[in-house]
Protein backbone atom coordinates (compact mmCIF):
# COMPACT_ATOMS: atom_id res chain seq x y z
CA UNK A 1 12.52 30.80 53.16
CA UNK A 2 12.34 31.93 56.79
CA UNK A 3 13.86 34.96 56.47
CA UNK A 4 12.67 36.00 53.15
CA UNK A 5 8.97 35.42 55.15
CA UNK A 6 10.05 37.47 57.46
CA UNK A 7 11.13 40.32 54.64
CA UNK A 8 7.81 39.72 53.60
CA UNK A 9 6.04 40.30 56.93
CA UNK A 10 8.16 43.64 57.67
CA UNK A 11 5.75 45.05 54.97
CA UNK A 12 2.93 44.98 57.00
CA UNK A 13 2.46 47.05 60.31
CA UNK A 14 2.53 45.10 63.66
CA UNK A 15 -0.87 43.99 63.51
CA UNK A 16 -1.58 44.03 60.11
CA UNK A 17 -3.75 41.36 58.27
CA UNK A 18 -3.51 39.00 55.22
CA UNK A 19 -6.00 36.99 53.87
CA UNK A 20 -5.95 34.58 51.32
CA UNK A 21 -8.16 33.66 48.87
CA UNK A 22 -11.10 34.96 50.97
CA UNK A 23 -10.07 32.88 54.06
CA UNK A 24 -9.71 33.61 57.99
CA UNK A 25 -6.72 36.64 58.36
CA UNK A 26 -3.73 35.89 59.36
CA UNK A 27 -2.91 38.44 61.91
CA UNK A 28 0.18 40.40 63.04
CA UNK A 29 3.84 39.73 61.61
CA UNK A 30 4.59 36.06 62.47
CA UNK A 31 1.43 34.86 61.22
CA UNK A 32 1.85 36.68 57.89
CA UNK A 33 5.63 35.05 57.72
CA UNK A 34 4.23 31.93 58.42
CA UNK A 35 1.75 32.31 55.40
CA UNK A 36 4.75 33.53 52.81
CA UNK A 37 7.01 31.00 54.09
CA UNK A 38 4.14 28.20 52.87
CA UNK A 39 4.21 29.72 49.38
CA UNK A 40 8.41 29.93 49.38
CA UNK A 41 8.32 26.25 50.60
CA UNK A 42 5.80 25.06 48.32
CA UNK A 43 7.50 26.78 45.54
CA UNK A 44 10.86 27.19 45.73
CA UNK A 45 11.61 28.64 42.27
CA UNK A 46 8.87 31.01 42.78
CA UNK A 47 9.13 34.29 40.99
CA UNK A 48 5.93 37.06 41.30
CA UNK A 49 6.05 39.79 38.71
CA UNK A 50 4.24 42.89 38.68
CA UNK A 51 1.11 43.48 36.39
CA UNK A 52 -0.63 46.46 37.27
CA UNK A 53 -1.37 49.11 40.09
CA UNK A 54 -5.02 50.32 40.22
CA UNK A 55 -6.42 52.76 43.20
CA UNK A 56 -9.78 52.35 43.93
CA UNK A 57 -12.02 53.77 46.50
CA UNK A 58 -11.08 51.29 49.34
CA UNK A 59 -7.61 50.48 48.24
CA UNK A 60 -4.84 50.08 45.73
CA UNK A 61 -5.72 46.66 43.83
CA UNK A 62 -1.71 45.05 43.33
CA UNK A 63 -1.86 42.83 40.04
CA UNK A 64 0.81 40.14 39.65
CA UNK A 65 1.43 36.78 38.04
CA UNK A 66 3.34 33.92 39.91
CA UNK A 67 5.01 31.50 38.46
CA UNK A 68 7.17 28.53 40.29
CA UNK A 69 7.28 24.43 39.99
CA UNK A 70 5.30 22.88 43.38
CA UNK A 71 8.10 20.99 44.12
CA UNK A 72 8.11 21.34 47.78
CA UNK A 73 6.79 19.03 50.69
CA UNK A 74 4.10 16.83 48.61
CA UNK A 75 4.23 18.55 45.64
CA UNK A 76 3.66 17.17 42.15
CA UNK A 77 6.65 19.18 40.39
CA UNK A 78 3.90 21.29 38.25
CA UNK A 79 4.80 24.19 36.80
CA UNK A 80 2.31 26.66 37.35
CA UNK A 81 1.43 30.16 36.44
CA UNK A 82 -1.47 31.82 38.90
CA UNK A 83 -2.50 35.73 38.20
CA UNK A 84 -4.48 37.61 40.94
CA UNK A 85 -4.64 40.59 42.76
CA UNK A 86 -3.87 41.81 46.32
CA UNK A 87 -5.85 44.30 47.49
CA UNK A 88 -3.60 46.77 49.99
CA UNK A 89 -5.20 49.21 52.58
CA UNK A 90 -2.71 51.57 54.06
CA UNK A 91 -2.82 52.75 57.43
CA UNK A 92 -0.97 55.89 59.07
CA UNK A 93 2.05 52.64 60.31
């Protein structure tokens, strides 16, 4: 999973942000590859799919649905299904 993190992380500029689920940013590159790599660890199978694409006034809201067994360090081996929404702010890099 480390360097599909780092794939991940490439999206973002240099010291772009993530938050998730309303918690403290993760700042910059590393820390956002450090973030996706928990999620590729956790679920290994883990597939997102595209929902929807909606621009609003202080962003484009990206819908998706994730589905993947948590059968990585201390998992359970639940399959789960999760649907959300990232909200992406583009800058000029």
């Amino acid at each position: 999973s480390g360097g599909e993190s780092q794939r991940v992380a490439e999206f973002f500029a240099e010291n772009g942000s993530l938050s998730i689920n309303g918690g403290e940013p993760s700042v910059g590159r590393e820390a956002i590859a450090a973030d996706a790599a928990g999620f590729m660890t956790a679920f290994p199978d883990m597939v997102v799919s595209f929902d929807a694409l909606i621009v609003t006034e202080i962003g484009s809201e990206f819908h998706w649905t994730l589905t993947g067994t948590n059968t990585g360090p201390g998992g359970g081996g639940k399959r789960v299904r999760i649907s959300g929404y990232e909200l992406w702010r583009i800058g000029p890099d």
